[in-house]
Protein backbone atom coordinates (compact mmCIF):
# COMPACT_ATOMS: atom_id res chain seq x y z
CA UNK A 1 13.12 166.63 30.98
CA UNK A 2 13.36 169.09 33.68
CA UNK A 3 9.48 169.19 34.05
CA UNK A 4 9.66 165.37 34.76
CA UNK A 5 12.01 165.53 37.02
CA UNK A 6 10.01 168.23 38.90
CA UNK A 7 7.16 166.38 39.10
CA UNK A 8 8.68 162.82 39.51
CA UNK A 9 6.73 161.00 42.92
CA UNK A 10 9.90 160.65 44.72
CA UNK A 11 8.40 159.61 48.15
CA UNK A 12 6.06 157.03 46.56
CA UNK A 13 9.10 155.83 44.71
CA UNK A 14 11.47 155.32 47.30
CA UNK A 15 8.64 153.87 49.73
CA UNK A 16 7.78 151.11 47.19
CA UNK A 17 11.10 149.75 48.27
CA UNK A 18 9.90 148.02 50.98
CA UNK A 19 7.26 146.14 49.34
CA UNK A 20 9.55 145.27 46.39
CA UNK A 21 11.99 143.42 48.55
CA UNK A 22 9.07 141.64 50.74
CA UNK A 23 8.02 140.38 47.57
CA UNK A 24 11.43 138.96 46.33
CA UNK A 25 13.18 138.38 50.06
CA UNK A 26 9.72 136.48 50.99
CA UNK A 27 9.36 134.26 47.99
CA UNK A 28 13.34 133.50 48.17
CA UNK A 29 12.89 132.28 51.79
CA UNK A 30 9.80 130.38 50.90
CA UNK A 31 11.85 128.68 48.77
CA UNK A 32 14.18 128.42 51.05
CA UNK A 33 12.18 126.51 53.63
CA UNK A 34 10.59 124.02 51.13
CA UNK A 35 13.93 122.57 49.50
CA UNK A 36 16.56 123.59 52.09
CA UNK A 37 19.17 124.88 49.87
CA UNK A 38 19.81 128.15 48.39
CA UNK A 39 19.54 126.47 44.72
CA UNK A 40 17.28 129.13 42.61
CA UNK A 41 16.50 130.57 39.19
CA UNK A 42 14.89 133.59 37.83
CA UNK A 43 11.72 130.82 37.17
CA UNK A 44 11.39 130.32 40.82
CA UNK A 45 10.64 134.27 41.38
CA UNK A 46 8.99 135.88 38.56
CA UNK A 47 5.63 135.83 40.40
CA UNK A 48 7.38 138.22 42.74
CA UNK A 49 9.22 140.25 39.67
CA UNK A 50 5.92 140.56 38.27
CA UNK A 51 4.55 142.01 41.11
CA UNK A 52 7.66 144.14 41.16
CA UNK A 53 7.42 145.48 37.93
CA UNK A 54 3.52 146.59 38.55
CA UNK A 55 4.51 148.54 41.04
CA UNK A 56 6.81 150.93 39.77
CA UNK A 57 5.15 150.55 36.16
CA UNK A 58 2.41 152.38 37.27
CA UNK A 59 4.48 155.14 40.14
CA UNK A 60 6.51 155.80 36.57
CA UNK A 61 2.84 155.95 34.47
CA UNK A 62 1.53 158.36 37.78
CA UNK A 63 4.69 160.33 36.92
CA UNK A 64 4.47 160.63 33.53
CA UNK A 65 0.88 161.89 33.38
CA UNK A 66 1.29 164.13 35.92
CA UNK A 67 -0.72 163.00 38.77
CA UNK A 68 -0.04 165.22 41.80
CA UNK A 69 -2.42 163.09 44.06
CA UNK A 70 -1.28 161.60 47.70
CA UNK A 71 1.99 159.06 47.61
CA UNK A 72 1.61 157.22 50.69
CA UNK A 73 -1.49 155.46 50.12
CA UNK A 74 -0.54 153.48 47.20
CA UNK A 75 2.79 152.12 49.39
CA UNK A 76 0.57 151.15 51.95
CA UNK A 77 -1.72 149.03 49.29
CA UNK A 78 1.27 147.61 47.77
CA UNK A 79 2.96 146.02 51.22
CA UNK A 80 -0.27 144.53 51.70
CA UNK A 81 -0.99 143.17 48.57
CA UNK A 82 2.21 141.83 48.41
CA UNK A 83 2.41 140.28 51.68
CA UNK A 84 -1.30 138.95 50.39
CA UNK A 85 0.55 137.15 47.46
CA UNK A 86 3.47 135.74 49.67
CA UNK A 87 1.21 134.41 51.89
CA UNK A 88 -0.68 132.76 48.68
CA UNK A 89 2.72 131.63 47.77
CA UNK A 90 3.35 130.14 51.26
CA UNK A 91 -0.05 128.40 51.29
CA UNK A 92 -0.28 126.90 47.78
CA UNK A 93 1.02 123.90 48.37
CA UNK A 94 -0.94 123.50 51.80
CA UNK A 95 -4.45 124.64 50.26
CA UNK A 96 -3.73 122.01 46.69
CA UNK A 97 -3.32 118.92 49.26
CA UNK A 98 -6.92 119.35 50.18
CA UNK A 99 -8.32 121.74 47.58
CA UNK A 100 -6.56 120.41 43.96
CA UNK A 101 -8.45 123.21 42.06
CA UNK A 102 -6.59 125.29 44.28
CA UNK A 103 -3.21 124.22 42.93
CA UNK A 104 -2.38 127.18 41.50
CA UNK A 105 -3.46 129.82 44.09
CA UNK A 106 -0.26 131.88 44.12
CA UNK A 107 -0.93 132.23 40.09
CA UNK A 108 -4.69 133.04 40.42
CA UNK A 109 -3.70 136.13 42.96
CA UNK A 110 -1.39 137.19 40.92
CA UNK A 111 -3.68 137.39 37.88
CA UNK A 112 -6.50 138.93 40.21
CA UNK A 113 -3.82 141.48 41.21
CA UNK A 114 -3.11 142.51 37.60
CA UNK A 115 -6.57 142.87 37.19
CA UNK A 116 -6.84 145.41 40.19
CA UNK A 117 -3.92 147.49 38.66
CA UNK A 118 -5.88 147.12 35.43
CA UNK A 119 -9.02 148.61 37.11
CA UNK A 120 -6.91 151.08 38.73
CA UNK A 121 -5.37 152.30 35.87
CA UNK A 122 -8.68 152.72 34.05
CA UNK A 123 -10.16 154.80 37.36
CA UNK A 124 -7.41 156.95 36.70
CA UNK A 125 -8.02 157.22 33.15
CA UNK A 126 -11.49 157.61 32.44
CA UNK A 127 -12.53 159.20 36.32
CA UNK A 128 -11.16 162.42 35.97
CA UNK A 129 -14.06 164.22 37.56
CA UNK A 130 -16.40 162.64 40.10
CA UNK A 131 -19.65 165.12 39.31
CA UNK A 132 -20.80 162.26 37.06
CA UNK A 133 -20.81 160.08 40.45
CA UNK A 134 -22.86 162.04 41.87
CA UNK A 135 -25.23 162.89 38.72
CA UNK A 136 -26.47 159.82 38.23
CA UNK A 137 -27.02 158.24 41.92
CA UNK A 138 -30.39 156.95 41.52
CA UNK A 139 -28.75 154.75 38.94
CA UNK A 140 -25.98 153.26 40.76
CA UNK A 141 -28.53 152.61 43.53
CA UNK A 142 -31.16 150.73 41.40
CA UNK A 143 -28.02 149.08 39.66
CA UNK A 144 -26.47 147.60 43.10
CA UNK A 145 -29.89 146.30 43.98
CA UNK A 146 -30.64 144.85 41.01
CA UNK A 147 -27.17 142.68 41.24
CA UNK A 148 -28.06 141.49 44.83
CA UNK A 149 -31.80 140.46 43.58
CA UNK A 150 -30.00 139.03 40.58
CA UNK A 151 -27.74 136.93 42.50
CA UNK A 152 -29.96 136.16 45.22
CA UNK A 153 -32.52 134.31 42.48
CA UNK A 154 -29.17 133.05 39.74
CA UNK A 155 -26.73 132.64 42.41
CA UNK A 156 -24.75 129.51 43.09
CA UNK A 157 -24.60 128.61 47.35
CA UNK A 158 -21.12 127.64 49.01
CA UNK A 159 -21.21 127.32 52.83
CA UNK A 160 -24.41 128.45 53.08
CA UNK A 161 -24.28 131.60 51.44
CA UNK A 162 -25.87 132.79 48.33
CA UNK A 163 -22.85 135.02 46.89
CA UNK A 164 -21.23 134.38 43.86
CA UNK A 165 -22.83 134.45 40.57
CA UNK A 166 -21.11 132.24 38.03
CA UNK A 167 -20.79 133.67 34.06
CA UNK A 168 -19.05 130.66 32.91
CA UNK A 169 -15.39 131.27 32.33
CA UNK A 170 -14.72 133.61 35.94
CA UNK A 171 -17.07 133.18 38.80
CA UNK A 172 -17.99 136.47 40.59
CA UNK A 173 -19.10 137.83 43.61
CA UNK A 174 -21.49 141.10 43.17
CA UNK A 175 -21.56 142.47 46.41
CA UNK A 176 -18.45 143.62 46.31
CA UNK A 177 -18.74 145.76 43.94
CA UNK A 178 -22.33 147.03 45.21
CA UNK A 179 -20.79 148.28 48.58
CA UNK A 180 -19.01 150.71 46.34
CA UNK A 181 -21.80 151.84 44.67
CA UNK A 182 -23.97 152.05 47.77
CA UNK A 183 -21.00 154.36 49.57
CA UNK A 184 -21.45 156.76 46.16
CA UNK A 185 -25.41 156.90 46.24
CA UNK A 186 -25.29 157.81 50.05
CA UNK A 187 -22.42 160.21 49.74
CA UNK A 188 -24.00 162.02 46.76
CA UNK A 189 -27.50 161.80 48.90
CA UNK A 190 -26.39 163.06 52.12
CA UNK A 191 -24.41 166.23 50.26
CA UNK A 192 -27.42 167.40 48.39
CA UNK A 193 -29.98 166.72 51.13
CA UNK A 194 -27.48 168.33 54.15
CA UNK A 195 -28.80 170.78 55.14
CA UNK A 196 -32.26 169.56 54.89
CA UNK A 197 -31.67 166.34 56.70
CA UNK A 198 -29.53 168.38 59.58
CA UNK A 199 -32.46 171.14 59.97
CA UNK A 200 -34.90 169.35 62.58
CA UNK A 201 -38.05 170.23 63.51
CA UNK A 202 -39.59 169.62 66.75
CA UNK A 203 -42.90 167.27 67.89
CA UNK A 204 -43.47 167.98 71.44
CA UNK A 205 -40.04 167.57 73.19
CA UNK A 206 -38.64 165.59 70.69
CA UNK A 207 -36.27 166.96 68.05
CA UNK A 208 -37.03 164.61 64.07
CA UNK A 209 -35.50 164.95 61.05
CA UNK A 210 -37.34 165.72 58.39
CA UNK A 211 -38.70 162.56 57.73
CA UNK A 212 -39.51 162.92 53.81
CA UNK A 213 -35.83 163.83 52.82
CA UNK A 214 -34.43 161.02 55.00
CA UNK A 215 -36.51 158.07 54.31
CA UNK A 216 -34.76 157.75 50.81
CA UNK A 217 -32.37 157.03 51.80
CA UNK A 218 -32.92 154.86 54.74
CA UNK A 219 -35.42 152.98 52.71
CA UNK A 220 -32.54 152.07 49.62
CA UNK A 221 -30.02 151.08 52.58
CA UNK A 222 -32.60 149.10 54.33
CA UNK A 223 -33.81 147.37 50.71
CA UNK A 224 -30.17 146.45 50.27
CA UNK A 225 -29.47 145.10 53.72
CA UNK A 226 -32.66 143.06 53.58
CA UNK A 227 -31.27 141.30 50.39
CA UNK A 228 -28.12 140.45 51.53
CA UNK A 229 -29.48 139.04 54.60
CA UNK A 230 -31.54 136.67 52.35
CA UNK A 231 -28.21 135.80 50.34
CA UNK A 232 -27.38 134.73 53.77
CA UNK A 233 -24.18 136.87 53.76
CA UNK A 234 -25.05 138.40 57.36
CA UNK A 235 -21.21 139.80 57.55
CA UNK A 236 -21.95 142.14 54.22
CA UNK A 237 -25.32 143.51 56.22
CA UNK A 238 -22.92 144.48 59.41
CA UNK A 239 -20.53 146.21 57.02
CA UNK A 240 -22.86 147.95 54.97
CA UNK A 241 -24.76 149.27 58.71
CA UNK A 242 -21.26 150.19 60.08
CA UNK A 243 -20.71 152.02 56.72
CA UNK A 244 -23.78 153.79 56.68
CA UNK A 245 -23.85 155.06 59.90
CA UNK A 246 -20.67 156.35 60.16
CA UNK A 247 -21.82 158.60 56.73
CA UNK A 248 -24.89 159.32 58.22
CA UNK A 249 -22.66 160.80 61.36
CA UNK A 250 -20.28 162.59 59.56
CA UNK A 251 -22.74 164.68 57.00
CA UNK A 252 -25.11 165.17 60.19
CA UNK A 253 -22.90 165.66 63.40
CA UNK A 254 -26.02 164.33 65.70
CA UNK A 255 -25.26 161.20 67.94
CA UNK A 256 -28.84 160.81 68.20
CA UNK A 257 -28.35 159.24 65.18
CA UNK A 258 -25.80 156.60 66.36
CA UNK A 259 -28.13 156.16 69.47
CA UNK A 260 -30.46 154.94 67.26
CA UNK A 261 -28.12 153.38 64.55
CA UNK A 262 -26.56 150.77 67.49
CA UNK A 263 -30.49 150.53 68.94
CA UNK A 264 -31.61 148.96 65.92
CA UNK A 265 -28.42 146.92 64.69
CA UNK A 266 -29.02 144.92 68.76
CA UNK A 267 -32.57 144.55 67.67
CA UNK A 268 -31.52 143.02 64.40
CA UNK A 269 -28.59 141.02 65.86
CA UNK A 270 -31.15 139.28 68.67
CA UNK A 271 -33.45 138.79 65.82
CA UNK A 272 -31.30 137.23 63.20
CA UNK A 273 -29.98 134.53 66.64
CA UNK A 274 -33.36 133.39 66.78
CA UNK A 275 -33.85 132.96 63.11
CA UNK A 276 -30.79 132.20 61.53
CA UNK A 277 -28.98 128.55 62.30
CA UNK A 278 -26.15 129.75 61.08
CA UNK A 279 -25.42 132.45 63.66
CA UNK A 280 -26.32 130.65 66.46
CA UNK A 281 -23.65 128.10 65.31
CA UNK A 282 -21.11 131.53 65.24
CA UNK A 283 -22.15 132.97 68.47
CA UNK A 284 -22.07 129.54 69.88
CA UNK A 285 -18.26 129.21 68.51
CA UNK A 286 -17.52 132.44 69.66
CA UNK A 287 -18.24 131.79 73.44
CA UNK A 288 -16.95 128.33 73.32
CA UNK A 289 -15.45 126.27 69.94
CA UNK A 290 -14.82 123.31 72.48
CA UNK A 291 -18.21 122.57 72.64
CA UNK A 292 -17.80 120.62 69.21
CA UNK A 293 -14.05 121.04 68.64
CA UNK A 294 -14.12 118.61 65.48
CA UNK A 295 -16.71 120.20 63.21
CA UNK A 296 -18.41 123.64 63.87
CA UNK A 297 -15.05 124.82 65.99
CA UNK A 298 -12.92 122.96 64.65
CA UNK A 299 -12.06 125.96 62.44
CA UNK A 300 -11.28 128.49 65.45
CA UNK A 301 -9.62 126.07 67.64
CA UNK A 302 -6.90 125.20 65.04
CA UNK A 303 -6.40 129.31 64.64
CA UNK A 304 -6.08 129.57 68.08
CA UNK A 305 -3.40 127.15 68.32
CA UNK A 306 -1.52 128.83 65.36
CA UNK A 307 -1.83 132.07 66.78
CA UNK A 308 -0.34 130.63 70.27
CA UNK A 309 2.43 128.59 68.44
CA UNK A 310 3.77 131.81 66.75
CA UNK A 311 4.64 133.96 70.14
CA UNK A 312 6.49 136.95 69.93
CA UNK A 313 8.76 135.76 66.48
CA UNK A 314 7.07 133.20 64.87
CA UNK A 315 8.05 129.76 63.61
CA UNK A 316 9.45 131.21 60.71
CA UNK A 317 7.84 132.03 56.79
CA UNK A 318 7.05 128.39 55.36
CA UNK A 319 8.15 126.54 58.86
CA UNK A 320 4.39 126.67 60.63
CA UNK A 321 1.47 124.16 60.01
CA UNK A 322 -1.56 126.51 58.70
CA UNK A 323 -2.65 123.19 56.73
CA UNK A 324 -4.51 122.57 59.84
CA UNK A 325 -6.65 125.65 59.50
CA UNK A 326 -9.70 124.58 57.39
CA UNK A 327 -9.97 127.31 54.59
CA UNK A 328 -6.94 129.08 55.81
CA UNK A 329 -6.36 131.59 52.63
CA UNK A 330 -9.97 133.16 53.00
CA UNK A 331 -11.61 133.43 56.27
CA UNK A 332 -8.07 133.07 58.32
CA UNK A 333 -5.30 134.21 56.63
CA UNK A 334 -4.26 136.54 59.79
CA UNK A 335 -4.01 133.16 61.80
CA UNK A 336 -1.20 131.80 59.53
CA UNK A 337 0.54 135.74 59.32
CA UNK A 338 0.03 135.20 63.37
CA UNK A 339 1.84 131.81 63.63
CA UNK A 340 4.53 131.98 61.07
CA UNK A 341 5.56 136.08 61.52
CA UNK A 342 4.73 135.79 65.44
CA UNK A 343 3.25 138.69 67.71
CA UNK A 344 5.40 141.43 65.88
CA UNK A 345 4.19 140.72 62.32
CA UNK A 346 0.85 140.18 63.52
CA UNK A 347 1.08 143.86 64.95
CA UNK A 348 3.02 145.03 61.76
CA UNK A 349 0.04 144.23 59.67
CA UNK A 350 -2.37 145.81 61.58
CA UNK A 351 -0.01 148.84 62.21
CA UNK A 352 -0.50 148.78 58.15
CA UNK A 353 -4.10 148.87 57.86
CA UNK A 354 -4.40 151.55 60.66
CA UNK A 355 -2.07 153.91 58.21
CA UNK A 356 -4.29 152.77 55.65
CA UNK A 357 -7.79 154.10 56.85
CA UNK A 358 -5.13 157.00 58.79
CA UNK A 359 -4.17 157.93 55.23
CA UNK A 360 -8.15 157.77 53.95
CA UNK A 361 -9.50 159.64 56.15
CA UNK A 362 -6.75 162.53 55.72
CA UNK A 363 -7.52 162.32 52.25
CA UNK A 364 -10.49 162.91 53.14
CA UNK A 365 -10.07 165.98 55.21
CA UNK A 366 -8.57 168.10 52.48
CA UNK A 367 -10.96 167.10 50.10
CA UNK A 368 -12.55 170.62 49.20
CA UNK A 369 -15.82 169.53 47.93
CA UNK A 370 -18.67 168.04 50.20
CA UNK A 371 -19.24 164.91 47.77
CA UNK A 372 -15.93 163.99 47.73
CA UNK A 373 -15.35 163.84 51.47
CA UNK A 374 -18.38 161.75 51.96
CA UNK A 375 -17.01 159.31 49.37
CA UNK A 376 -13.20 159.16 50.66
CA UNK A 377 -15.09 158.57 54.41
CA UNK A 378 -17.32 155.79 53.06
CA UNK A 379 -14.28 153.98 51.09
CA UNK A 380 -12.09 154.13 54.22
CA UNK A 381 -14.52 152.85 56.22
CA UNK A 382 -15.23 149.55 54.41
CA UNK A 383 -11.78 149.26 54.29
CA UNK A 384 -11.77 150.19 57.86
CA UNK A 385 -14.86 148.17 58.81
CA UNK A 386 -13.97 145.01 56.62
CA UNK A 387 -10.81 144.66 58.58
CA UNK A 388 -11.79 145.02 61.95
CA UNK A 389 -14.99 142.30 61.40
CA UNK A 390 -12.26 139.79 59.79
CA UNK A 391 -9.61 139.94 62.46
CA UNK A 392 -12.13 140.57 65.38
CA UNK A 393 -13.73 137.06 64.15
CA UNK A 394 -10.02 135.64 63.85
CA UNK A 395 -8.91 136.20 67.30
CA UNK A 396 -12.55 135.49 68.64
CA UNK A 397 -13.03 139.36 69.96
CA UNK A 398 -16.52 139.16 68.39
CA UNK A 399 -18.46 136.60 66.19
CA UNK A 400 -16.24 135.44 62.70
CA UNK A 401 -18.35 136.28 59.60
CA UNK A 402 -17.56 135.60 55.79
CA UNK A 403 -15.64 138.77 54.88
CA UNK A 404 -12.13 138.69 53.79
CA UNK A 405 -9.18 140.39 54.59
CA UNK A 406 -8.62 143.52 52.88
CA UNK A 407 -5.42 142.91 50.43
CA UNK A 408 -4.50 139.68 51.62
CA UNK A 409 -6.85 136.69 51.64
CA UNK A 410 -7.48 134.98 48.49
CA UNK A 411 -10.39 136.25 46.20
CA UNK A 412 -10.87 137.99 43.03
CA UNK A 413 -13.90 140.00 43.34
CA UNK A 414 -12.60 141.61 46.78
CA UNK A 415 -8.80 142.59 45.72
CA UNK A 416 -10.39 143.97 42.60
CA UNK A 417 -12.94 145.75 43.75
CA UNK A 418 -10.36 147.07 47.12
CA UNK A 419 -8.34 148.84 44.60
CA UNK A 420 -11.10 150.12 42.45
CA UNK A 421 -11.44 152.16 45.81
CA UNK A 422 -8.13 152.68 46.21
CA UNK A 423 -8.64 154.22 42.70
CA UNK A 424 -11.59 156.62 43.70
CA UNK A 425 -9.56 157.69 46.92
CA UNK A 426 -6.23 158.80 45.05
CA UNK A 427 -8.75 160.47 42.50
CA UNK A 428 -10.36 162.56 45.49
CA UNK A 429 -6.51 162.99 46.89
CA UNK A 430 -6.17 165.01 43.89
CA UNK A 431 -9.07 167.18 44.11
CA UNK A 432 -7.86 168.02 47.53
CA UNK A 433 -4.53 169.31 46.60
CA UNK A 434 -1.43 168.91 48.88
């Protein structure tokens, strides 16, 4: 009894708090706000109790066990998962008016969240060592390929994009999951081939990288990009370059590297304008929506005007009108945080995410082996990345692209896959000791 006590994650515990009452105090005033009476049963909150008891099921099952891994990260996930499923909660009956199989959204995230806890449980179960990772790279890689070629030919097409390949009973999206495995092929790559991609040689005045060692990799990345480019998921190609280069940086230390990196990424971006209809329509909407407020901006416009309406307080949780938003609990989800929680809880949840990829990238920092650093600084930066392309697109700082919001916006095969990293990264928290 003593050793439990000893070991028992007292910070994670008593930080978990705060999400558990979000949870409970949210849903309570949602109620609140839709019948206008404080008139409630146990019925009316067990999606939040739920939630509760996931939490501190599994901080008890970490305790138990004996993990001695980081206790702040997991907090962090949990406050925004759980302000993810209030907003869900908030926008059910919003998103069913004009989307009936959406009737139960609030449900659905809640089952898609006990299937991330599932996941996480079993990466804490059966990944107890990463060598295996890193053993069989070439694997992973030719696996995460062969599910973008998969769904590019099988794959059903919703607003233009070629992402989701449906099995039937559960519709899926693969490239989540391959941005995972593409992070562990170039992390296990770039620690085995260091110090032969760092030592240069010179032609002339110029300083190259061996060229053999680093096309490899370049040339898997590059495959990969070019599919989901032809999936027409041009937001998953920025996030996979961002993530990728900012690897490629940290194993190497050369800003040539970058130079090039950013060189090639305007190329691409001027060359995917002139091709794609699609962006134009974005970039167009990005430098003006007015110029076709009711269709192609009408999207942005309406976000805008949320955001605006909120201020410094917001109207109030359940009070604001983020039915106007088309597809509100995907691609702007921030907009109706913005309106209804106001300027502070706008700047709350991205306070949040910054002490999310703040915690990752401490994690890892004390990782003591090469492989796992590489893979903690890939996972925190599509978490990173991912949030930064969604709310830059919200609040029109750069073009919006299809990527959700880490945690929050509705989707299975993103909040499962964003805590099969958050897995990996408490795993590698371990290795690195206190």
């Amino acid at each position: 009894m003593g050793g439990l006590i000893r070991r028992f994650r007292f910070n994670e515990f008593q930080l978990l708090i705060a999400p558990a009452l979000v949870a409970v105090v949210g849903l309570l005033t949602v109620y609140l706000s839709r019948v206008g009476e404080v008139d409630w049963t146990w019925s009316d909150i067990w999606v939040s109790l739920l939630y509760v008891g996931l939490l501190f099921g599994f901080t008890l099952w970490l305790t138990a066990t004996g993990f001695d891994g980081d206790q702040v990260l997991f907090p962090i996930v949990a406050m925004l998962a759980g302000l993810g499923l209030l907003m869900m909660q908030r926008l059910q009956p919003v998103v069913a008016a004009t989307s009936p199989d959406l009737e139960n959204l609030a449900q659905r995230q809640l089952l898609y969240l006990a299937a991330g806890f599932a996941l996480l449980w079993g990466m804490m179960v059966f990944v107890r060592r990463l060598d295996w990772l890193r053993r069989y790279k070439y694997t992973w890689a030719f696996l995460g390929v062969l599910l973008m070629a998969v769904t590019v030919v099988l794959g059903t097409e919703e607003y233009g994009a070629r992402l989701w390949l449906d099995l039937g009973f559960i519709t899926v999206q693969p490239g989540e999951l391959v941005k995972v495995i593409l992070v562990v092929f170039v992390a296990a790559y770039l620690d085995d081939y260091r110090d032969l991609i760092t030592a240069p040689y010179r032609v002339g005045p110029f300083s190259l990288p061996p060229i053999p060692y680093l096309l490899p990799m370049v040339l898997m990345w590059a495959i990969a990009v070019l599919i989901v480019v032809l999936q027409n998921d041009l937001g998953t190609a920025l996030l996979f370059f961002g993530v990728f280069l900012v690897m490629l940086y940290v194993a190497t230390e050369r800003l040539l590297y970058v130079a090039v990196g950013l060189g090639g990424f305007a190329a691409a971006v001027y060359v995917a304008y002139q091709l794609f209809d699609r962006i134009a329509v974005r970039v167009q909407n990005w430098i003006n929506p007015w110029t076709d407020p009711f269709l192609a901006g009408a999207q942005q416009i309406q976000a805008e005007y949320a955001m605006a309406a909120g201020k410094l307080f917001g109207s109030g949780l359940g009070f604001g009108y983020p039915g106007f938003i088309p597809v509100v609990q995907t691609d702007y989800v921030f907009a109706a945080i913005a309106e209804e929680l106001g300027l502070l809880g706008s700047v709350a949840v991205v306070a949040l995410y910054m002490l999310l990829v703040a915690r990752g990238l401490l994690i890892a920092m004390r990782a003591e082996d090469g492989f796992a650093r590489l893979l903690a600084v890939g996972l925190t930066t599509i978490l990173g990345f991912q949030t930064l392309i969604i709310l830059g697109g919200t609040v029109r700082l750069i073009p919006l692209t299809g990527i959700t919001l880490p945690f929050i916006s509705a989707g299975g095969s993103s909040l499962v896959t964003n805590f099969m990293i958050v897995g990996l990264l408490l795993r590698v928290s371990e290795k690195g000791g206190r």
